[in-house]
C-alpha atoms as a PDB file:
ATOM      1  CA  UNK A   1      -5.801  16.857  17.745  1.00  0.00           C
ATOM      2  CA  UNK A   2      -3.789  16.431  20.687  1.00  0.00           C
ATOM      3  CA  UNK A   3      -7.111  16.636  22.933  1.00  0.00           C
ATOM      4  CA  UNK A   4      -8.350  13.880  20.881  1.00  0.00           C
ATOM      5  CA  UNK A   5      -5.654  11.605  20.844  1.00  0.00           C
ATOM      6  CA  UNK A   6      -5.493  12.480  24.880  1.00  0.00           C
ATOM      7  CA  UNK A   7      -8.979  11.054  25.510  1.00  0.00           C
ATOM      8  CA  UNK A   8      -8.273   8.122  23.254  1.00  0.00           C
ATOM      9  CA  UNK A   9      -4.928   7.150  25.121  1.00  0.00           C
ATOM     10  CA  UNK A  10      -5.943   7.932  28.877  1.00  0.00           C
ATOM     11  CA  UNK A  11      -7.793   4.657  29.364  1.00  0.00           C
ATOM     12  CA  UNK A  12      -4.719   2.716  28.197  1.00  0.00           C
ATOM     13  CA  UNK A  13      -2.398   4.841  30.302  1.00  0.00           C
ATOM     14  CA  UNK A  14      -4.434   4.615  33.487  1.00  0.00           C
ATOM     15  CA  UNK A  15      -4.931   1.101  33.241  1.00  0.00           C
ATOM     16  CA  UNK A  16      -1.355   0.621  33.236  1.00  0.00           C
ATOM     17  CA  UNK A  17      -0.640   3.095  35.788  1.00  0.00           C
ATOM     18  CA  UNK A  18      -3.183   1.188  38.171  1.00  0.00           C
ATOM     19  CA  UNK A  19      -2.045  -2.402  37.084  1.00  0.00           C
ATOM     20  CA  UNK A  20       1.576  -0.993  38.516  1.00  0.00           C
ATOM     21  CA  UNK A  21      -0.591   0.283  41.900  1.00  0.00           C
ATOM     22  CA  UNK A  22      -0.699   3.902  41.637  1.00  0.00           C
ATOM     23  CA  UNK A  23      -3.069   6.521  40.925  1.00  0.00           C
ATOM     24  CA  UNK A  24      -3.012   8.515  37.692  1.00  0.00           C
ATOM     25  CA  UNK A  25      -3.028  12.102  38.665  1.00  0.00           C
ATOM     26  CA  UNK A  26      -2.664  13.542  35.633  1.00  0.00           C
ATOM     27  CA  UNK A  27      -2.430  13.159  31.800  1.00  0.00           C
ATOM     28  CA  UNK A  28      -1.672  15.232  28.961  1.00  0.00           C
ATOM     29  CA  UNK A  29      -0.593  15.302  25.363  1.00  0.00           C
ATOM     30  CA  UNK A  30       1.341  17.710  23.819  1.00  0.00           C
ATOM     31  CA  UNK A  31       2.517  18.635  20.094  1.00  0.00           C
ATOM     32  CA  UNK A  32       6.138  18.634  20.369  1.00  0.00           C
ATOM     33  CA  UNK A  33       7.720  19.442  16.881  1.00  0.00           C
ATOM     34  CA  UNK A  34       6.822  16.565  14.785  1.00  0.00           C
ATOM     35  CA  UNK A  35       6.647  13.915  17.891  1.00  0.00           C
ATOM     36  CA  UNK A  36       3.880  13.911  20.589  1.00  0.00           C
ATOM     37  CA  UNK A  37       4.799  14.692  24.287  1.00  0.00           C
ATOM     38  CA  UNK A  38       2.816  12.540  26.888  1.00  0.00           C
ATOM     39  CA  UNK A  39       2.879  13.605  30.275  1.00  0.00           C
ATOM     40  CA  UNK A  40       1.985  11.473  32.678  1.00  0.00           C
ATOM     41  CA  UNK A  41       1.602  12.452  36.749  1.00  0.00           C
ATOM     42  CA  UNK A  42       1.440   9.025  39.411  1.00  0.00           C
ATOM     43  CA  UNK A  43       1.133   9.428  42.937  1.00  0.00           C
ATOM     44  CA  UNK A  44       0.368   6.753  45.451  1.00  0.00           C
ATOM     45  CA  UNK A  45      -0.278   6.750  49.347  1.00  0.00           C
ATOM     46  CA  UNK A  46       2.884   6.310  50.369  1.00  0.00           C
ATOM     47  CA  UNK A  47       4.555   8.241  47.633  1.00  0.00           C
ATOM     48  CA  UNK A  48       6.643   8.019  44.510  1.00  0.00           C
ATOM     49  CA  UNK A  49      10.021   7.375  44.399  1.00  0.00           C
ATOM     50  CA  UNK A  50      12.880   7.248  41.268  1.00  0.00           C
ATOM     51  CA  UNK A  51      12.745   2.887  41.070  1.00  0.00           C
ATOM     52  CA  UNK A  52       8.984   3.593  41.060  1.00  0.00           C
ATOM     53  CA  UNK A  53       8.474   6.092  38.509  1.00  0.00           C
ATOM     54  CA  UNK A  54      11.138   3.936  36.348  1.00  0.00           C
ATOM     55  CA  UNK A  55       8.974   1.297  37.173  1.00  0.00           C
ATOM     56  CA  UNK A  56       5.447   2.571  35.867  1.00  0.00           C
ATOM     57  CA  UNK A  57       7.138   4.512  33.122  1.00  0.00           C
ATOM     58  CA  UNK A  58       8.152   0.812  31.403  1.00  0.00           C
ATOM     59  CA  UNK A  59       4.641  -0.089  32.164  1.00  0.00           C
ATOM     60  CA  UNK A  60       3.160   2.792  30.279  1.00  0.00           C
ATOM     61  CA  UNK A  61       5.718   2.632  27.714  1.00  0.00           C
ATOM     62  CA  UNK A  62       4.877  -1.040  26.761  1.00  0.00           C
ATOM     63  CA  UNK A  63       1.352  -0.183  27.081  1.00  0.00           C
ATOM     64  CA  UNK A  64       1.610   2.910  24.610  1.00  0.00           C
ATOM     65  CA  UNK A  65       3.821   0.771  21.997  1.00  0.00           C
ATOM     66  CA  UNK A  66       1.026  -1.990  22.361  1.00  0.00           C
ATOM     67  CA  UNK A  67      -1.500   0.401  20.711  1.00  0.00           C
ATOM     68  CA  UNK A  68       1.065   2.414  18.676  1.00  0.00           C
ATOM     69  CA  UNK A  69      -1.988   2.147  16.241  1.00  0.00           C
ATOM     70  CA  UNK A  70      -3.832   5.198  18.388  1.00  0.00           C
ATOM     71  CA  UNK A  71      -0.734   7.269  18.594  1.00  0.00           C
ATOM     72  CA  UNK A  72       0.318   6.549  14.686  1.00  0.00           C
ATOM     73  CA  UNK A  73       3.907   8.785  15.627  1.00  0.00           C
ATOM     74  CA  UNK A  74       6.479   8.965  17.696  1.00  0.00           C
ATOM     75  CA  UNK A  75       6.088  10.327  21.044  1.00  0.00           C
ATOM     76  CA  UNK A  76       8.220  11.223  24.400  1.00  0.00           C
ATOM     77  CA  UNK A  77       6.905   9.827  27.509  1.00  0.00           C
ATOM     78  CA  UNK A  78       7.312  12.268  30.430  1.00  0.00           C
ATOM     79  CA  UNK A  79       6.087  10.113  33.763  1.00  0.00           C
ATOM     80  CA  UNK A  80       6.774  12.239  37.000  1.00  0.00           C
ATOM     81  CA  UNK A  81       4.944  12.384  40.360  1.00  0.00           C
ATOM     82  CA  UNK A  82       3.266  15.547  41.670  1.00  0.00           C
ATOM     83  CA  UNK A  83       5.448  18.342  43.208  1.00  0.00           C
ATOM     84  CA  UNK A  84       4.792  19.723  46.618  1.00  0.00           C
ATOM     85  CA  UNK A  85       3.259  22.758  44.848  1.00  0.00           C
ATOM     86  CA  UNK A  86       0.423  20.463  43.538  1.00  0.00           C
ATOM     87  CA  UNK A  87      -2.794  21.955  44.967  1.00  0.00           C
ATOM     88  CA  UNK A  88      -4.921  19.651  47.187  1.00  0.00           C
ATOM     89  CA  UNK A  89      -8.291  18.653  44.897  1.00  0.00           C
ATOM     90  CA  UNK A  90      -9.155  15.809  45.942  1.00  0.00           C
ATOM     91  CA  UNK A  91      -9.844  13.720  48.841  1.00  0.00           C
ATOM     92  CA  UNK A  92      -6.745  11.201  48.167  1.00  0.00           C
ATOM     93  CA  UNK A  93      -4.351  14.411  48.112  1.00  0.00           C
ATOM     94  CA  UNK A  94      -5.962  15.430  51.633  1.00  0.00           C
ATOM     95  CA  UNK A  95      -5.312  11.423  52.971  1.00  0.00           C
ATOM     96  CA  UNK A  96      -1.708  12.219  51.465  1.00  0.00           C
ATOM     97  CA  UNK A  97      -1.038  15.305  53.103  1.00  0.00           C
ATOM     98  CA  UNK A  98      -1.546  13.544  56.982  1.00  0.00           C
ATOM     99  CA  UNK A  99       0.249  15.398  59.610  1.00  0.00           C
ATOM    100  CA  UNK A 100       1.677  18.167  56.961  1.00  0.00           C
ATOM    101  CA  UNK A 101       0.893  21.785  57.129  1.00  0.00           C
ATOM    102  CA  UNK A 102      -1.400  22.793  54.573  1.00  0.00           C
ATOM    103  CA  UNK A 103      -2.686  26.584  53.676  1.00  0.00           C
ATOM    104  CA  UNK A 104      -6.251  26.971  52.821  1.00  0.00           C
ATOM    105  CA  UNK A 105      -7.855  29.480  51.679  1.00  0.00           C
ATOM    106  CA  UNK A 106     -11.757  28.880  52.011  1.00  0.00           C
ATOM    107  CA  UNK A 107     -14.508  29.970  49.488  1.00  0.00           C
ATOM    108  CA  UNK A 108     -15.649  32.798  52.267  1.00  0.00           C
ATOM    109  CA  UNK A 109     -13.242  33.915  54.526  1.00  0.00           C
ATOM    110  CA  UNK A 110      -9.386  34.803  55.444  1.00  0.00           C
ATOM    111  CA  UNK A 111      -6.571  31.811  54.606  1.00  0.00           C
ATOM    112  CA  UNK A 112      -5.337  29.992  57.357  1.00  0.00           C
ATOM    113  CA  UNK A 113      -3.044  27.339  58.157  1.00  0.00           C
ATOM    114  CA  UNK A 114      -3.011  24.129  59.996  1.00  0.00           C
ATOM    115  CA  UNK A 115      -1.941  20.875  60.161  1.00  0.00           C
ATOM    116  CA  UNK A 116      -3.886  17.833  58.351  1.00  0.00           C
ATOM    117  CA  UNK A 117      -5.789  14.977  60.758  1.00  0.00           C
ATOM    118  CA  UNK A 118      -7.849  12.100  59.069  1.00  0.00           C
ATOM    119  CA  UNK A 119      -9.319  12.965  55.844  1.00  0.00           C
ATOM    120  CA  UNK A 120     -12.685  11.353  54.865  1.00  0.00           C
ATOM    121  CA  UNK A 121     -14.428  11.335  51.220  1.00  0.00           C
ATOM    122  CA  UNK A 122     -15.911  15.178  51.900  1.00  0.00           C
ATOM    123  CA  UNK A 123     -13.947  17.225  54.716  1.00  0.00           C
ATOM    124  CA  UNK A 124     -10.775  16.671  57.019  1.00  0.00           C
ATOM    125  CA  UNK A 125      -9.659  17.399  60.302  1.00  0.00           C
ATOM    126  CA  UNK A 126      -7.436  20.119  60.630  1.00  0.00           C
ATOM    127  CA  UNK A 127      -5.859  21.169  63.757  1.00  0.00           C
ATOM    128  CA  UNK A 128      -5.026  25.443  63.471  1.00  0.00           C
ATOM    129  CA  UNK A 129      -4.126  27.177  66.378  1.00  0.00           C
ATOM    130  CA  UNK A 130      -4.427  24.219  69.005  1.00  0.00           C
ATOM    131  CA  UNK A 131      -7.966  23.667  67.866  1.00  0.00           C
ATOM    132  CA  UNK A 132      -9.206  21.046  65.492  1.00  0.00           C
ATOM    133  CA  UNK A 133     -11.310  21.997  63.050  1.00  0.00           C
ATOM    134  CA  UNK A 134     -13.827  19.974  59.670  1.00  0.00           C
ATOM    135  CA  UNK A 135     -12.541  21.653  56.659  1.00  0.00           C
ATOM    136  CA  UNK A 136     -15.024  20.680  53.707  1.00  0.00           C
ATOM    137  CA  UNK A 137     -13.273  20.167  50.203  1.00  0.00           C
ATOM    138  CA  UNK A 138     -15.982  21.522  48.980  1.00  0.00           C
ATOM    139  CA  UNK A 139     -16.113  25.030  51.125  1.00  0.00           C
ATOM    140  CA  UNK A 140     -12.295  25.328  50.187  1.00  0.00           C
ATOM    141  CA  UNK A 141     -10.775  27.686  47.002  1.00  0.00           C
ATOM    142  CA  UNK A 142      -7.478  26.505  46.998  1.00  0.00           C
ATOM    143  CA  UNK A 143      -5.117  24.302  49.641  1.00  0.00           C
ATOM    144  CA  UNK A 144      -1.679  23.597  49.302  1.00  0.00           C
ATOM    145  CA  UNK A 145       0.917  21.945  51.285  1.00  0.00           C
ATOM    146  CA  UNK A 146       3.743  23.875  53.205  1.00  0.00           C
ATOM    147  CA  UNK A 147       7.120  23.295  52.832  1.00  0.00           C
ATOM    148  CA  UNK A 148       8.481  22.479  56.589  1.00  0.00           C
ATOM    149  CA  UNK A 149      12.172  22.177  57.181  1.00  0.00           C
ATOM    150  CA  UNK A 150      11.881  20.946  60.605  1.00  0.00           C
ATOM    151  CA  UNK A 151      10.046  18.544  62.600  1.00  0.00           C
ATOM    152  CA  UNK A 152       6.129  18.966  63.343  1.00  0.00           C
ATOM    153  CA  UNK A 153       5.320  19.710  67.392  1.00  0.00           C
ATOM    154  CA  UNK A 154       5.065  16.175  68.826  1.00  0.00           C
ATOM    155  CA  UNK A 155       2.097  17.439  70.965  1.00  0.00           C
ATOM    156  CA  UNK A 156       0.277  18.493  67.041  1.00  0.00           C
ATOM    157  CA  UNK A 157       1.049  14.924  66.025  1.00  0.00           C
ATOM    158  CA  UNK A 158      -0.189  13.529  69.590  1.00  0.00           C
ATOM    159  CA  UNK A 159      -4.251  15.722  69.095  1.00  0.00           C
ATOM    160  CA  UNK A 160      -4.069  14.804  65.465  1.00  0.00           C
ATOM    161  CA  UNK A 161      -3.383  10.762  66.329  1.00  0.00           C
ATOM    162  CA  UNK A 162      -5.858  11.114  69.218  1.00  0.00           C
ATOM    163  CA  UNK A 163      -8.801  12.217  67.183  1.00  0.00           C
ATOM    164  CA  UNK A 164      -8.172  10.191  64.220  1.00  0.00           C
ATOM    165  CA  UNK A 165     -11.126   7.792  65.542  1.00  0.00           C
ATOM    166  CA  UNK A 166     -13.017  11.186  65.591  1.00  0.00           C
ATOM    167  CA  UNK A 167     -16.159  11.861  63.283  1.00  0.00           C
ATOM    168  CA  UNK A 168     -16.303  14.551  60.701  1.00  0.00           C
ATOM    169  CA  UNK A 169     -19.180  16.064  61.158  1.00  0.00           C
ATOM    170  CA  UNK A 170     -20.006  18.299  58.201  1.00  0.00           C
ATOM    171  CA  UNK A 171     -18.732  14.783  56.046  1.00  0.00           C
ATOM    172  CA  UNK A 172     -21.469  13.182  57.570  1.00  0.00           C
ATOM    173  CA  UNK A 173     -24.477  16.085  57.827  1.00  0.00           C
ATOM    174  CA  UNK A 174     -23.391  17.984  54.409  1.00  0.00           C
ATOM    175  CA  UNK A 175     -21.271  15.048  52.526  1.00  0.00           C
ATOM    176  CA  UNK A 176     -24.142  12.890  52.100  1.00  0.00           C
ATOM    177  CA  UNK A 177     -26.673  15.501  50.550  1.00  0.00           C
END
């Protein structure tokens, strides 16, 4: 049931998550005792604060009582924005994570970590080891962002700024096939 009821609510929650100007990340329902638990996960390029969530969690809210007719019970609304452990799926995540340190760990070959340039529709530019390198989203098992408690090198910054007008290659050669 609570699949069900998911696919029939998602269109009315993301169209009130977008009509507030963020993305929907995620979305879930949940049996909780006798009440159903929706979880909902914004993000948005320049991130999520408290007013924000408070903001698209009255949006939602409104939305859901609108159409209490598709939930026919009570519910909880849980709206949150993604933690830093949140794995990096999808090209917006990648645009996100500019100038953090991310750890991939590639389909074929050893993890690595490096620091995220400009980030295209298929690949990004990530500088490891003084060297930038395309990373293709699609060549990569798993990439997450590192937690930093100090600055980034200003000279990282400085190559990563300087070949933002830069070209992915494999976006363009493998991206388009």
């Amino acid at each position: 049931m609570p699949g069900e009821l998911a696919s029939r609510l998602q269109p009315i929650v993301a169209e009130a998550v977008t009509a507030a100007g963020f993305d929907l990340d995620s979305f879930e329902v949940q049996q909780a005792g006798r009440r159903q638990l929706v979880k909902v996960v914004v993000d948005a390029d320049d991130g999520v604060g408290l007013d924000e969530v408070a903001e698209v969690s009255r949006k939602v809210s409104a939305a859901l009582d609108e159409n209490d007719h598709v939930l026919a019970s009570a519910y909880t609304l849980e709206v949150t924005s993604p933690g830093l452990d949140r794995p990096l799926t999808q090209a917006r995540h990648w645009r996100r994570a500019r100038f953090r340190l991310v750890k991939v760990t590639p389909n074929d070959g050893a993890a690595f970590i490096g620091r995220v340039g400009h980030a295209g529709e298929h690949a990004a530019r990530v500088l490891e080891g003084g060297k930038i390198r395309d990373v293709r989203y699609a060549d990569v098992a798993k990439a997450v962002v590192e937690i930093e408690f100090k600055q980034p090198p200003a000279e990282d910054l400085k190559l990563l700024e300087d070949d933002a007008s830069g070209s992915i290659a494999a976006e363009t050669e493998k991206g388009s096939k």
